[in-house]
Every structure is written in structure tokens, then in C-alpha cells.
Protein backbone atom coordinates (compact mmCIF):
# COMPACT_ATOMS: atom_id res chain seq x y z
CA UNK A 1 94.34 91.62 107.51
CA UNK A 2 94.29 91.50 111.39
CA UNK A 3 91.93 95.29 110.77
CA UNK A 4 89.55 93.19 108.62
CA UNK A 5 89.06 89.90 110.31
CA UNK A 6 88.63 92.35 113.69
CA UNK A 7 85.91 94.47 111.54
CA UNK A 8 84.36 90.89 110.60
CA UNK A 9 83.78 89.26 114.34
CA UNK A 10 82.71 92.38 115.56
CA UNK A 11 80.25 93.21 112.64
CA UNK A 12 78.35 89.86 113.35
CA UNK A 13 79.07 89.83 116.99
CA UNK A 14 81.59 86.85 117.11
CA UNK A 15 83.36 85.72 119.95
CA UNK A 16 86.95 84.31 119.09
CA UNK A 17 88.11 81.70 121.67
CA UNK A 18 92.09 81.81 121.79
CA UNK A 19 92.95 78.91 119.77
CA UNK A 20 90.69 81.01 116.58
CA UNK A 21 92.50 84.28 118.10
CA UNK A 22 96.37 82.54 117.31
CA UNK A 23 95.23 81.07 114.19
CA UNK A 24 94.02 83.95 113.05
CA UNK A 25 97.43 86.09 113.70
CA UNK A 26 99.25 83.36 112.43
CA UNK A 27 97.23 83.34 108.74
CA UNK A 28 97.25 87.26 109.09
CA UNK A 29 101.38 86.83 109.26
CA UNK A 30 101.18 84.59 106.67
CA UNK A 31 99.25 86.75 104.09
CA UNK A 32 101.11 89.98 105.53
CA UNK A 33 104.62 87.60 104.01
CA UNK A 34 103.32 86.55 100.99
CA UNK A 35 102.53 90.55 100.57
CA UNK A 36 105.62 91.84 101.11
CA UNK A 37 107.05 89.28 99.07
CA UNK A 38 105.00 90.51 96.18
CA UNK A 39 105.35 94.04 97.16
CA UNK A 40 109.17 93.48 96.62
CA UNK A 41 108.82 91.52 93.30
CA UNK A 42 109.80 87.80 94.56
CA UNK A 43 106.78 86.75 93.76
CA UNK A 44 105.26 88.19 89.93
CA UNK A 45 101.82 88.33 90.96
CA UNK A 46 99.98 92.15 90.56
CA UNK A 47 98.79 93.81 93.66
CA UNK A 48 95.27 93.91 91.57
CA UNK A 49 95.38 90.20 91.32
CA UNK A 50 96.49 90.08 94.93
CA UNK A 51 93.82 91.58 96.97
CA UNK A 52 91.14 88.91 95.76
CA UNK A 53 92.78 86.23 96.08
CA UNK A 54 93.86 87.36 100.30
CA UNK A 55 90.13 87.91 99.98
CA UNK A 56 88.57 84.90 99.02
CA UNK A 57 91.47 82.80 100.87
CA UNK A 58 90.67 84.54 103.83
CA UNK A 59 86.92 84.29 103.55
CA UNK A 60 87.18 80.41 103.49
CA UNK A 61 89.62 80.54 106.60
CA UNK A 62 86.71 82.55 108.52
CA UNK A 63 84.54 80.65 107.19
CA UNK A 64 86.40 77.04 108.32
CA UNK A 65 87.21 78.91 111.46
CA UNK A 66 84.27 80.36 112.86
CA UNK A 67 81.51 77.56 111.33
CA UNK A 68 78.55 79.99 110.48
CA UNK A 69 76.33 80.30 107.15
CA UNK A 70 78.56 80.71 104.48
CA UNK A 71 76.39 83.43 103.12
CA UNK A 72 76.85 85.34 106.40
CA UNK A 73 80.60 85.03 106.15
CA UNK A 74 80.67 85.85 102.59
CA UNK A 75 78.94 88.84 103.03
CA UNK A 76 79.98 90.05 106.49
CA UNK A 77 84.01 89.31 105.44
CA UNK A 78 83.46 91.45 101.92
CA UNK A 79 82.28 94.15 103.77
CA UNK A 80 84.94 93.80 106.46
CA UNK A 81 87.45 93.93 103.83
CA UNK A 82 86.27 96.46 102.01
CA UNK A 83 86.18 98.37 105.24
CA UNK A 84 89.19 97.37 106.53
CA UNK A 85 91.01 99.31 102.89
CA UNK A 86 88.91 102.27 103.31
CA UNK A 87 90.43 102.37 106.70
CA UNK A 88 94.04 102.33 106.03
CA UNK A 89 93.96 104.85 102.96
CA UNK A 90 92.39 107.41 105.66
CA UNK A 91 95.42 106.41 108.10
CA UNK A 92 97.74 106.93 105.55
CA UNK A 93 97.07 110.17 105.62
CA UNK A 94 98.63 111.23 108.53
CA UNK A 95 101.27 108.58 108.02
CA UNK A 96 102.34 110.05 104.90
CA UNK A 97 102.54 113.66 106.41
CA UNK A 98 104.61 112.63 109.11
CA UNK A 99 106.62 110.27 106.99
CA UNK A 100 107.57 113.47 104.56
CA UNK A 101 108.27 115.44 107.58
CA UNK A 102 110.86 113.63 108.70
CA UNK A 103 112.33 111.81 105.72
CA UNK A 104 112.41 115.27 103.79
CA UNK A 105 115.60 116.31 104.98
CA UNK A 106 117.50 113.30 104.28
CA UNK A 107 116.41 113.06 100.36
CA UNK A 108 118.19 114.36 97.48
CA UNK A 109 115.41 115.96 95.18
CA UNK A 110 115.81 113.91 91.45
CA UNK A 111 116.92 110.68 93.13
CA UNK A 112 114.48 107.62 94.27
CA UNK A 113 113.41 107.30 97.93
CA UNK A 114 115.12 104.44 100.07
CA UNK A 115 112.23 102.98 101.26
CA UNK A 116 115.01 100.65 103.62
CA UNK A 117 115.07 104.00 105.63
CA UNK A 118 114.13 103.73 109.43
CA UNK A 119 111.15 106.08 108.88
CA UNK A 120 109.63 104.43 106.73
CA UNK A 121 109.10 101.41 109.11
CA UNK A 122 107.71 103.59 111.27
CA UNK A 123 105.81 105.30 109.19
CA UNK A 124 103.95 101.66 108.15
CA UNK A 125 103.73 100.85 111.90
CA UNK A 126 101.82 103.59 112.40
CA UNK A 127 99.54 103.38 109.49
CA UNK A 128 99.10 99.83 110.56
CA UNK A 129 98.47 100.30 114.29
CA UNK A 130 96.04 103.64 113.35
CA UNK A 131 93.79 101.67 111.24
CA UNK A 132 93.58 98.86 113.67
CA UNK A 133 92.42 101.90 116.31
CA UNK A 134 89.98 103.40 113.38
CA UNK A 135 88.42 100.04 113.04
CA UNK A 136 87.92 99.64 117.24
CA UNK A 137 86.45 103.22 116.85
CA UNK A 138 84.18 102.22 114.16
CA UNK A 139 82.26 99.80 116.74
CA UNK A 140 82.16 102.67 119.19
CA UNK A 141 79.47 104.20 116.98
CA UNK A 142 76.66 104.07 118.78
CA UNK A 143 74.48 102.76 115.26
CA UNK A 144 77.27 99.89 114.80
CA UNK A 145 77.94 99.18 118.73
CA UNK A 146 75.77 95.96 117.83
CA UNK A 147 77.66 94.66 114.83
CA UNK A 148 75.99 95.22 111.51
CA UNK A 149 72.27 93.46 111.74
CA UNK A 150 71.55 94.08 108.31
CA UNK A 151 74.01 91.26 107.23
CA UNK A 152 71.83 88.31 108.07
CA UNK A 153 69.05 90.06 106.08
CA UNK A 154 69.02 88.08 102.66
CA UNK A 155 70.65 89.93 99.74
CA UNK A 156 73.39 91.17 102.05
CA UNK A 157 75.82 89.30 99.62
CA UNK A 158 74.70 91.49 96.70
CA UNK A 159 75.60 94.59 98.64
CA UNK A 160 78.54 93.00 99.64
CA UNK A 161 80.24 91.97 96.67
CA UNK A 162 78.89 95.52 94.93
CA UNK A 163 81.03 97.59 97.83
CA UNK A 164 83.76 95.53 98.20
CA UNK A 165 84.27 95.56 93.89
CA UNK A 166 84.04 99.20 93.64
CA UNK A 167 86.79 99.77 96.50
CA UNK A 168 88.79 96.95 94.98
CA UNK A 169 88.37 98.51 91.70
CA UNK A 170 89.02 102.25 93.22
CA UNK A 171 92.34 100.73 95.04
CA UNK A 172 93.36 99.19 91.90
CA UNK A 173 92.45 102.50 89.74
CA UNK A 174 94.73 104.59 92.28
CA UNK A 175 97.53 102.14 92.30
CA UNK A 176 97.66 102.09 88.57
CA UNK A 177 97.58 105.55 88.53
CA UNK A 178 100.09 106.41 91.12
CA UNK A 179 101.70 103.07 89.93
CA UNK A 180 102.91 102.35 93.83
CA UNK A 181 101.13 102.29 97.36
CA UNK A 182 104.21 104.49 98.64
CA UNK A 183 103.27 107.46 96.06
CA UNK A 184 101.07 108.80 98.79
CA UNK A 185 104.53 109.15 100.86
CA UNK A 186 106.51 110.15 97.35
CA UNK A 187 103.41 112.82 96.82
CA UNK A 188 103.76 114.41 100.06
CA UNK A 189 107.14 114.39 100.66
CA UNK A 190 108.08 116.73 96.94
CA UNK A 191 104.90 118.80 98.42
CA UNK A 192 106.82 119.28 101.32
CA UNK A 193 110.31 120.13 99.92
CA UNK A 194 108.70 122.56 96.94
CA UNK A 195 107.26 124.19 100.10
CA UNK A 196 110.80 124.71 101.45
């Protein structure tokens, strides 16, 4: 959440004043609470049903927050969200290599991973901290250094919606496929001890 709403002021240049900085955390804890609560089955909602919902909630939050066209901050937040998932599959990979590095010789092969494990914390950590750092990297480019012009160009919300439904789509396809977000770690780590 905190990746995406970063990628969104800086795509259309927006300067956060601290009271929209502390609100923002604040709904990012929220939605980061309500995931984890669903993640953990409290709450019966599908992760497929999940994402949009975060998304649209969160688009009307930017939207109440920061005052601009709503078709601006429809199309600049889809695209920030769809760029904010791309960015943490690509830092799970090195999260999930580590994480099976270390959590591979405390596992009995045939038996389910304790995700309660130490590492595993860690390992999220540092997928979450890495893809905040790929999306401050992603505005070091010297093409985006300027945000992304393009989205006050009419249209934009076409383009918008179209890439941020096929990575929806694509994260929903690979969840359903590997049936969990921690299969990436699960993947890796029987790699890792077939290797041994």
C-alpha cells in the first residue's frame, strides 16, 4: 500500500503535507490489518476479491485526500497499483531465496512450513522494505524523474484500467495456481533441499 500511494504522488508530482503523510500510513496500516486478517482466514473474503476492493477504497481516499481530477487519480492510482504488485513479485525474489536459505535447515521434508517462524518475518520485512526501495528507484529513471506526464493526457484511464486488470488478473491466475502467496517461499525452499 505505502509502495503504491508513494508510486502515485510521485507519478503526478504531488506534494504530501504531513497531516496527508500520517493519514496516509494510518489507512495503509489499516488495509495492511484487514489483509492479514484475510490472509489468516478471520475474515472469508478471497485474496482475488481483495485486491479491488483495497483498490478502489484506496483510490477514493487519494482522491478525498489529495483533491485533484478524479480522472487523474483514477488513472494515476491504477497504474500506481498495478506498479506497486509488479514491484513486490520482483522483490520476492530475492526474499524467497534468502528465506529458503535459512529456513531450509529447520524443516522436515513432507511436513507444512510454520510460517510463525522468525524468518519468515524477516523475510516479509525485507520484501516489503525492497519494494518500497524499487519503487524510489523507479523515479530515479531519468524518463520518469518527472512523474508520468502522459497521465493527464485524456484516455489515460483506458490504459489504466487495461494494465492494472491484466496484473490483477495475472496475480490472481498465479495465486490460484500456486493456491498461496508463500508458494514462492514453499517453491524455493524444496528447490533448495532436493539440491542438498
Amino acid at each position: 500500500m505505502i509502495s503504491s500511494v508513494y508510486v502515485f504522488a510521485k507519478s503526478i508530482q504531488y506534494i504530501a503535507i504531513i497531516n496527508q503523510k500520517i493519514a496516509t500510513v494510518v489507512w495503509c496500516l489499516l488495509w495492511s490489518f484487514l489483509y492479514a486478517c484475510v490472509a489468516i482466514e478471520i475474515f472469508s473474503i478471497p485474496l482475488s476479491l481483495f485486491r479491488p476492493i483495497m483498490c478502489l477504497t484506496t483510490t477514493c481516499f487519494v482522491f478525498l485526500l489529495t483533491r485533484k481530477k478524479l480522472e487523474t487519480v483514477v488513472s494515476a492510482y491504477l497504474l500506481s497499483f498495478g506498479f506497486s504488485l509488479v514491484l513486490y513479485y520482483i522483490a520476492m525474489i530475492p526474499g524467497s531465496v534468502i528465506t529458503a536459505l535459512f529456513a531450509r535447515g529447520e524443516h522436515i521434508e513432507g511436513t507444512p512450513l510454520d510460517f510463525n517462524q522468525p524468518i519468515f518475518l524477516v523475510s516479509y520485512t525485507m520484501v516489503a522494505i525492497l519494494q518500497i526501495v524499487l519503487s524510489f528507484f523507479l523515479f530515479r529513471i531519468k524518463r520518469f524523474r518527472k512523474g508520468f506526464p502522459f497521465i493527464f493526457k485524456r484516455y489515460t484511464i483506458v490504459a489504466a484500467l487495461f494494465f492494472t486488470g491484466i496484473i490483477l488478473i495475472l496475480v490472481t491466475w498465479v495465486n490460484m495456481i500456486t493456491q498461496s502467496e508463500e508458494s514462492v517461499y514453499i517453491g524455493l525452499l524444496y528447490i533448495r533441499t532436493r539440491v542438498q
